[in-house]
N, C-alpha and C. Protein backbone atom coordinates (compact mmCIF):
# COMPACT_ATOMS: atom_id res chain seq x y z
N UNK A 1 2.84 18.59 -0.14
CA UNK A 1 3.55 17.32 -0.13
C UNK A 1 4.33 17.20 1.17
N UNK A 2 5.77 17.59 1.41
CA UNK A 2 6.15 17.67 2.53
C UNK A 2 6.32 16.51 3.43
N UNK A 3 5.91 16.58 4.70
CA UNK A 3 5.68 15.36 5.17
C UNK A 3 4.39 15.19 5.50
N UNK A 4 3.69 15.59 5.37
CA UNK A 4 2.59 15.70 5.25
C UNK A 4 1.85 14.19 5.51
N UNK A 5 0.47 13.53 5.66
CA UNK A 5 0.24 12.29 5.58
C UNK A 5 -1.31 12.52 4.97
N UNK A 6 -1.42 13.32 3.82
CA UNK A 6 -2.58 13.03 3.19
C UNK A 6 -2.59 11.73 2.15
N UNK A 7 -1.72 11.17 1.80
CA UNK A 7 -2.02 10.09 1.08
C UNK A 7 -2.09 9.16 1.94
N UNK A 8 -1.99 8.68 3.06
CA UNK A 8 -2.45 7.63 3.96
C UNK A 8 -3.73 7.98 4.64
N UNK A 9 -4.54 9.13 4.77
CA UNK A 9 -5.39 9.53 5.08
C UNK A 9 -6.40 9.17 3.49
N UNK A 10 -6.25 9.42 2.55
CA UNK A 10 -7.01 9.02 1.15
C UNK A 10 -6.85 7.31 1.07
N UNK A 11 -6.00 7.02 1.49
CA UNK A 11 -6.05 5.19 1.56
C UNK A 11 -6.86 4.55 2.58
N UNK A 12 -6.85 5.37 3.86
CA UNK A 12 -7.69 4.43 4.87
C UNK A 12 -9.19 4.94 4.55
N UNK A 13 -9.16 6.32 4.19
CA UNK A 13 -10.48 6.24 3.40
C UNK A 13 -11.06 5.58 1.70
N UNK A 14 -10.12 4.73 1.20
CA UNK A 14 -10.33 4.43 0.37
C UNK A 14 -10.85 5.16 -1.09
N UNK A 15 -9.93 6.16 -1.39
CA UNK A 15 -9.53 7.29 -2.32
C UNK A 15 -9.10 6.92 -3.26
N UNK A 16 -9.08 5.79 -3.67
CA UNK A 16 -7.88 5.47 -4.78
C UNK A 16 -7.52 6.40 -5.57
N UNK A 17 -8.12 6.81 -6.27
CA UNK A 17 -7.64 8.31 -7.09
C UNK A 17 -6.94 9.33 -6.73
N UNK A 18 -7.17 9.89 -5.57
CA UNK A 18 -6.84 10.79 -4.18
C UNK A 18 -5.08 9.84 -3.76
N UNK A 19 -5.10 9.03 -3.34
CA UNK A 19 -4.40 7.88 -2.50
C UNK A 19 -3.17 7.91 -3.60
N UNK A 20 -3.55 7.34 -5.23
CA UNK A 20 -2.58 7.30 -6.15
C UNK A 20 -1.69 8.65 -6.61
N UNK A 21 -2.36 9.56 -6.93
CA UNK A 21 -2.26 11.17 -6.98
C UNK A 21 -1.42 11.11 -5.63
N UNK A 22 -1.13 11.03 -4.38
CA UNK A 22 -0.25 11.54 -3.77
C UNK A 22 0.79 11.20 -3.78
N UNK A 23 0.13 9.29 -3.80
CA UNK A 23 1.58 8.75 -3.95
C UNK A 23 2.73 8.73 -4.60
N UNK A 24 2.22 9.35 -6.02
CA UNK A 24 3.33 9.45 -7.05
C UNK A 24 3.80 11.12 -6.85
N UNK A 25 3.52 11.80 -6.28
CA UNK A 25 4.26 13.24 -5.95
C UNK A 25 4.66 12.93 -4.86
N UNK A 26 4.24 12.15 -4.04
CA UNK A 26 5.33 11.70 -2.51
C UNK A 26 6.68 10.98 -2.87
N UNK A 27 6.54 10.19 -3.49
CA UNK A 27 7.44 8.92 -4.02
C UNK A 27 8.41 9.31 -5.17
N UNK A 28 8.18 10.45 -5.57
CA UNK A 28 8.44 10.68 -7.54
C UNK A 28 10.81 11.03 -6.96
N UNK A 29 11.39 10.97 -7.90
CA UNK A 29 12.25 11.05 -7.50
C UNK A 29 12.60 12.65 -7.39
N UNK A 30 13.20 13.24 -6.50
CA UNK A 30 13.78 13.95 -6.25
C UNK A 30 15.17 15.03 -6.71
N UNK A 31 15.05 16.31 -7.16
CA UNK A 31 15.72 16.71 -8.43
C UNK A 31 17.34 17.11 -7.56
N UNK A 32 17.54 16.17 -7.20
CA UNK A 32 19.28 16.02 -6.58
C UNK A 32 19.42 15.26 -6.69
N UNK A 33 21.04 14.78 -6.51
CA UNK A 33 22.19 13.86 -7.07
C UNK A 33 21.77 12.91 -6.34
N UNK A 34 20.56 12.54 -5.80
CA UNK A 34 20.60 11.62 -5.31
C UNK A 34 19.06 11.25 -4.69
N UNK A 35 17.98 10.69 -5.38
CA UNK A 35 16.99 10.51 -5.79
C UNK A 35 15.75 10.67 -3.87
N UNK A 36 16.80 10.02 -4.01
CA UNK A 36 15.81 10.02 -2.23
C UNK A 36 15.84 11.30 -1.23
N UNK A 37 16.61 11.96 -1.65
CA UNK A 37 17.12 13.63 -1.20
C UNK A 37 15.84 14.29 -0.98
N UNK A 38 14.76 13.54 -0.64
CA UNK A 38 12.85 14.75 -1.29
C UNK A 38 13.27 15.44 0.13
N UNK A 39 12.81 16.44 -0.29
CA UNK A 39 12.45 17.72 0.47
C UNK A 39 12.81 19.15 0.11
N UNK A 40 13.25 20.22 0.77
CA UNK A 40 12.56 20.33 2.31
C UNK A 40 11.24 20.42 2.54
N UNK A 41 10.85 19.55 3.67
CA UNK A 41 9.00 19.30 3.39
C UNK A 41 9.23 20.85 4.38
N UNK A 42 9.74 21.13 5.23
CA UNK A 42 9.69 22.33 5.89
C UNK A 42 11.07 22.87 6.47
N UNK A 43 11.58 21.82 6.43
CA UNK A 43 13.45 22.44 7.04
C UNK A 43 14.58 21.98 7.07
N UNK A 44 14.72 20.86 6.01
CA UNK A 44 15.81 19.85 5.81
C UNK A 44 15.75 19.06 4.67
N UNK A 45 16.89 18.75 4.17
CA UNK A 45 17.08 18.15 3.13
C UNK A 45 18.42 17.06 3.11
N UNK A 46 17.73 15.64 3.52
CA UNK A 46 17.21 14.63 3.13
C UNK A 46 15.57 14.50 4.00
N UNK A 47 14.44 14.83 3.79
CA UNK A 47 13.33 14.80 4.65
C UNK A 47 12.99 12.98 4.85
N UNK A 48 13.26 12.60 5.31
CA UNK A 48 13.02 11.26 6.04
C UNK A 48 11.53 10.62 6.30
N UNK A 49 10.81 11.97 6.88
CA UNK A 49 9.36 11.93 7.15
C UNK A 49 8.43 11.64 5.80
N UNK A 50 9.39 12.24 4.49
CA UNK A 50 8.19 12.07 3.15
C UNK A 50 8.56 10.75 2.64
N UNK A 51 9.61 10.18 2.96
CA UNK A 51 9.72 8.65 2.11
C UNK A 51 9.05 7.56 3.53
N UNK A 52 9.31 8.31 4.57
CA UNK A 52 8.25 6.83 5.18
C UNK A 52 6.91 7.38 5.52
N UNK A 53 6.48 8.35 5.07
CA UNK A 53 5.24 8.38 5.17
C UNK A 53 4.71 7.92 3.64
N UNK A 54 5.77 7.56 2.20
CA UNK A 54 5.09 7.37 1.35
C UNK A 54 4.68 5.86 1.31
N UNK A 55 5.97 5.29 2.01
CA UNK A 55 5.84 3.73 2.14
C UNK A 55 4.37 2.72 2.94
N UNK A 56 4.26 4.31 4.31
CA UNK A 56 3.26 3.94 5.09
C UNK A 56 2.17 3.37 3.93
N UNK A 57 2.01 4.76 3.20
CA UNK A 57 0.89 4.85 2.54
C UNK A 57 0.76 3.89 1.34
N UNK A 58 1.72 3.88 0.78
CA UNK A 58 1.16 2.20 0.18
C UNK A 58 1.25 1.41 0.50
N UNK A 59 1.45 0.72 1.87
CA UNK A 59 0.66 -0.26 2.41
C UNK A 59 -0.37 0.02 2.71
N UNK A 60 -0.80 0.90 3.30
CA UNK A 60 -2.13 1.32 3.41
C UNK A 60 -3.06 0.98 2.35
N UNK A 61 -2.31 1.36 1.04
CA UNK A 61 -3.43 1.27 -0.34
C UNK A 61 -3.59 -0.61 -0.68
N UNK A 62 -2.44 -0.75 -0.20
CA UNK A 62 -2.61 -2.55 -0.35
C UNK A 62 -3.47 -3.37 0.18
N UNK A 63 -2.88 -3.44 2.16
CA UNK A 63 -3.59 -4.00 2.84
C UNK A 63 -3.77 -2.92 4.06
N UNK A 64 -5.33 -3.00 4.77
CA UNK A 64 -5.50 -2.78 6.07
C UNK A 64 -6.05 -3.92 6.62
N UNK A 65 -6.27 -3.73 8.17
CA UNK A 65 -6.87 -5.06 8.68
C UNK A 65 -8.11 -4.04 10.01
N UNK A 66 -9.18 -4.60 10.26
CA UNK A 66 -10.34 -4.09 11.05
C UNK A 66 -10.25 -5.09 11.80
N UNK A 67 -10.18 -5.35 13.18
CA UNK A 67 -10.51 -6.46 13.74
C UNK A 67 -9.89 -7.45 13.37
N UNK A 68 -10.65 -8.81 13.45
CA UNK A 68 -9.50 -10.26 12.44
C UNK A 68 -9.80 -9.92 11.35
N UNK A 69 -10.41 -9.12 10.23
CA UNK A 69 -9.88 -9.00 8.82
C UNK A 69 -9.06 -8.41 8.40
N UNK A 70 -8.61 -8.97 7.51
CA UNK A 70 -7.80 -8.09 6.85
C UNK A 70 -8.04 -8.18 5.16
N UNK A 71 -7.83 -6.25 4.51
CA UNK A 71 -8.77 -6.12 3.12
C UNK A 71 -7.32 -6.02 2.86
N UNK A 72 -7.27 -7.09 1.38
CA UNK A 72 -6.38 -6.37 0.28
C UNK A 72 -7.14 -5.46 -0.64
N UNK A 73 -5.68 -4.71 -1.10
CA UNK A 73 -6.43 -3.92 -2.19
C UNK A 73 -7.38 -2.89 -1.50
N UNK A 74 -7.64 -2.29 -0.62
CA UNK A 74 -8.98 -1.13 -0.44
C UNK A 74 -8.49 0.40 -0.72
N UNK A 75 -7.38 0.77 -1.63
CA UNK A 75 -7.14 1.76 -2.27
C UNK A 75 -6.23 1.63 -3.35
N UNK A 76 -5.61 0.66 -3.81
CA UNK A 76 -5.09 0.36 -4.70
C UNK A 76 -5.71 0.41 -6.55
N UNK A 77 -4.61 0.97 -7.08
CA UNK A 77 -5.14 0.78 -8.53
C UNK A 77 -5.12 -0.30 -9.11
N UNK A 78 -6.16 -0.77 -9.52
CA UNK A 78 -6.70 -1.59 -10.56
C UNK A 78 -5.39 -1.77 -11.75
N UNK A 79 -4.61 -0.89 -12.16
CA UNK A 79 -3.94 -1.19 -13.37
C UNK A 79 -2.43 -0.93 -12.41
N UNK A 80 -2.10 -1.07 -11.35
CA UNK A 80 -0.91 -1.25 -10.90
C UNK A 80 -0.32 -2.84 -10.72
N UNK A 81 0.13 -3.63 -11.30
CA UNK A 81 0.78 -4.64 -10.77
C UNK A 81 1.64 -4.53 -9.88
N UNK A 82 1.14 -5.74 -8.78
CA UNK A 82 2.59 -6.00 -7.60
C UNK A 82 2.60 -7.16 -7.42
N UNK A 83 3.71 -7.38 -6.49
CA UNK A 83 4.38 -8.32 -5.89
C UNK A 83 4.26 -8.19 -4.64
N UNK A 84 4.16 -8.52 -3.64
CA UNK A 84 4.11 -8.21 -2.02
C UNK A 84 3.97 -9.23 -1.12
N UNK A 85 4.86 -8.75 0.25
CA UNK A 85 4.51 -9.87 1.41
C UNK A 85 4.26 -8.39 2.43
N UNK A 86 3.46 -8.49 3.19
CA UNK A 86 3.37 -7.61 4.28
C UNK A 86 2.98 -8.59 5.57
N UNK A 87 3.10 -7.94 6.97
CA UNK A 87 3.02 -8.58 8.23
C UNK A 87 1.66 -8.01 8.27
N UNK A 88 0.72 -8.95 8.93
CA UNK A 88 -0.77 -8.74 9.25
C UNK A 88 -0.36 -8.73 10.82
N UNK A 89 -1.46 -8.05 11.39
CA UNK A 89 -1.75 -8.61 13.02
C UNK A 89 -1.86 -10.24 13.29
N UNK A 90 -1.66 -10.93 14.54
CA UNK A 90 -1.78 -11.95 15.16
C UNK A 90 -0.83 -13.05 14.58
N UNK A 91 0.21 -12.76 13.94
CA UNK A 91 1.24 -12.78 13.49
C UNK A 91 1.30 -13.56 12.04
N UNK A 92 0.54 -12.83 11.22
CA UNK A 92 -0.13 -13.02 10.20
C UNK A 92 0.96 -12.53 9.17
N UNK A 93 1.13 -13.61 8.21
CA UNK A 93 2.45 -13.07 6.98
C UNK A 93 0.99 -13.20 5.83
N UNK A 94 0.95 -11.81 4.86
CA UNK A 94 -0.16 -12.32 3.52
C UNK A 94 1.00 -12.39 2.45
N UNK A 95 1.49 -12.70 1.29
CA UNK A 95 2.02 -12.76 0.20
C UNK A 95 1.04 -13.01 -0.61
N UNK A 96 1.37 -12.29 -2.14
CA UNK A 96 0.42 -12.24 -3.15
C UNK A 96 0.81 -11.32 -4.32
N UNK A 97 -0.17 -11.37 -5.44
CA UNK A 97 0.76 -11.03 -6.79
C UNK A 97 -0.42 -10.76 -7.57
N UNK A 98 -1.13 -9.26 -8.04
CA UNK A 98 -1.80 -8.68 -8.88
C UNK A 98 -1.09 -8.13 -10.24
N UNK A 99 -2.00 -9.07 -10.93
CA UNK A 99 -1.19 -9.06 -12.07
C UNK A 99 -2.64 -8.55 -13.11
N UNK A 100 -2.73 -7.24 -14.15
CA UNK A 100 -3.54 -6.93 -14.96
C UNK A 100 -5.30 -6.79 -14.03
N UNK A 101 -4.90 -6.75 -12.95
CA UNK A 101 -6.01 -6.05 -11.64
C UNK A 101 -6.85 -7.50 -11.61
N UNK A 102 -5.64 -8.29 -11.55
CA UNK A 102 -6.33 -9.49 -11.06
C UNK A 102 -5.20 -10.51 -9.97
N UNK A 103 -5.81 -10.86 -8.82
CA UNK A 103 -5.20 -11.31 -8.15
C UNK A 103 -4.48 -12.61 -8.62
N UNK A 104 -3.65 -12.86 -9.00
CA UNK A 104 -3.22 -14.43 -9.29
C UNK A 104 -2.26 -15.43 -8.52
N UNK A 105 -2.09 -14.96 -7.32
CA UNK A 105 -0.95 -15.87 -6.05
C UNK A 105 -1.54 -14.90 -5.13
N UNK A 106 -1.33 -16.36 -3.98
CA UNK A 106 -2.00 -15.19 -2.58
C UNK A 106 -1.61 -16.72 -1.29
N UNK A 107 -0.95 -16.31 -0.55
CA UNK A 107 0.01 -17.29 0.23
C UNK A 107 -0.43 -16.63 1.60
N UNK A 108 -1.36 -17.17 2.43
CA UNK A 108 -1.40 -16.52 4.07
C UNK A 108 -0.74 -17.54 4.91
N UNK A 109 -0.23 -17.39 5.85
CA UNK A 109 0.33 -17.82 6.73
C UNK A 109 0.55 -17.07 8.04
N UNK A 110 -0.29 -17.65 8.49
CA UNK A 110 -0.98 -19.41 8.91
C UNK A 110 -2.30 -19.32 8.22
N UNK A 111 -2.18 -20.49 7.76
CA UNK A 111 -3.54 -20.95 6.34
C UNK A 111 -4.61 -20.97 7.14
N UNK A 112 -4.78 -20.49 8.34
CA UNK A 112 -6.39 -20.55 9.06
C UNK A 112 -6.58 -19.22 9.26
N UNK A 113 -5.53 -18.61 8.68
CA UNK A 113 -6.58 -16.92 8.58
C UNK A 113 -6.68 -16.45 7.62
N UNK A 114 -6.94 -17.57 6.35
CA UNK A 114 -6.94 -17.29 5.19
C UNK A 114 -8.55 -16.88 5.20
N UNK A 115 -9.46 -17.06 5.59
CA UNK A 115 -11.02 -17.06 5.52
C UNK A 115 -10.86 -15.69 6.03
N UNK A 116 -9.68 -14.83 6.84
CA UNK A 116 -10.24 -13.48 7.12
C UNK A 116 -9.59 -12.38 6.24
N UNK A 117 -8.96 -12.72 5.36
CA UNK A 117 -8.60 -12.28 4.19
C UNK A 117 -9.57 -11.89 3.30
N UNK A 118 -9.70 -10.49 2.97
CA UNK A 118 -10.83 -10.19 1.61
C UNK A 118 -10.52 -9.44 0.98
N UNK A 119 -10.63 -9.46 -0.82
CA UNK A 119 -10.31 -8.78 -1.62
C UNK A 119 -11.06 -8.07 -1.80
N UNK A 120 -10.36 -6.68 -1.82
CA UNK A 120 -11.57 -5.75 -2.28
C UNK A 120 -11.71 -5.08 -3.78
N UNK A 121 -10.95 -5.93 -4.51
CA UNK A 121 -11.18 -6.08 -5.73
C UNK A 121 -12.36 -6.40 -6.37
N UNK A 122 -12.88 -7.99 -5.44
CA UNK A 122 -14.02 -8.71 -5.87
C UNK A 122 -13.27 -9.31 -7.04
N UNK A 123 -12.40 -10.09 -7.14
CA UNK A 123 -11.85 -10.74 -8.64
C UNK A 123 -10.62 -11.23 -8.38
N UNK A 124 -10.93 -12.51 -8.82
CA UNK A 124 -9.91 -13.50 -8.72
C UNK A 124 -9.47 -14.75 -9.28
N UNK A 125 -8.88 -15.19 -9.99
CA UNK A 125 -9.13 -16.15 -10.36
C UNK A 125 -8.59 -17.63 -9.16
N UNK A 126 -8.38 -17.22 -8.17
CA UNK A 126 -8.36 -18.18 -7.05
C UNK A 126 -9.28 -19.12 -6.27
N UNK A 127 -8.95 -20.08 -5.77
CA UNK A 127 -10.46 -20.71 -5.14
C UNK A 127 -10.25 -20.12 -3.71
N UNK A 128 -11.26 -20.15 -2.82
CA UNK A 128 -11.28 -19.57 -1.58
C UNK A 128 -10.48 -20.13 -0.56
């Protein structure tokens, strides 16, 4: 665990199983007075490196972007509901809301890079 960055390495490879499994031993709270205290990944305690490498990593599991696309969802669980706004490249805001592993709100801005947006769910009840 540590600081380690195998759960962002299982997300850009699209691990979900792998990706989820880390995230919840990266993220899980911490057995001191004070929840965010995780470590020592190797020599300190508050380790800094394991809570933003857990954050990295679920964005990672949310959204990545290749070029002008950008995939929601390409490591994310199916039975996790969220809420989310993240910053895309080219100054791209996505907002959106999986609810029962189905996308149901999805807000891009600027609405002309909505066509480079793809779920990798495959499921939606949205129009394109």
């Amino acid at each position: 665990m540590g600081w380690k960055q195998d759960n962002i390495f299982a997300a850009r490879l699209g691990l979900t199983a792998e990706a989820k499994r880390l995230i919840l031993l990266k993220l899980k709270d911490a057995p001191r007075r004070f929840p965010t205290f995780w470590g020592p990944g190797y020599d300190w305690v508050p380790d800094h490196n394991w809570g933003g490498s857990g954050m990295i990593g679920l964005q990672e599991m949310l959204m990545q972007s290749v070029g002008q696309k950008i995939y929601l969802f390409p490591a994310w669980p199916k039975e996790w509901d969220v809420h989310f706004k993240l910053h895309a490249p080219q100054q791209t805001t996505i907002e959106g809301r999986l609810e029962n592993g189905e996308l149901v709100e999805l807000n891009v801005h600027p609405a002309a890079r909505r066509n480079d947006v793809i779920n990798m769910l495959g499921n939606s009840g949205l129009n394109p």
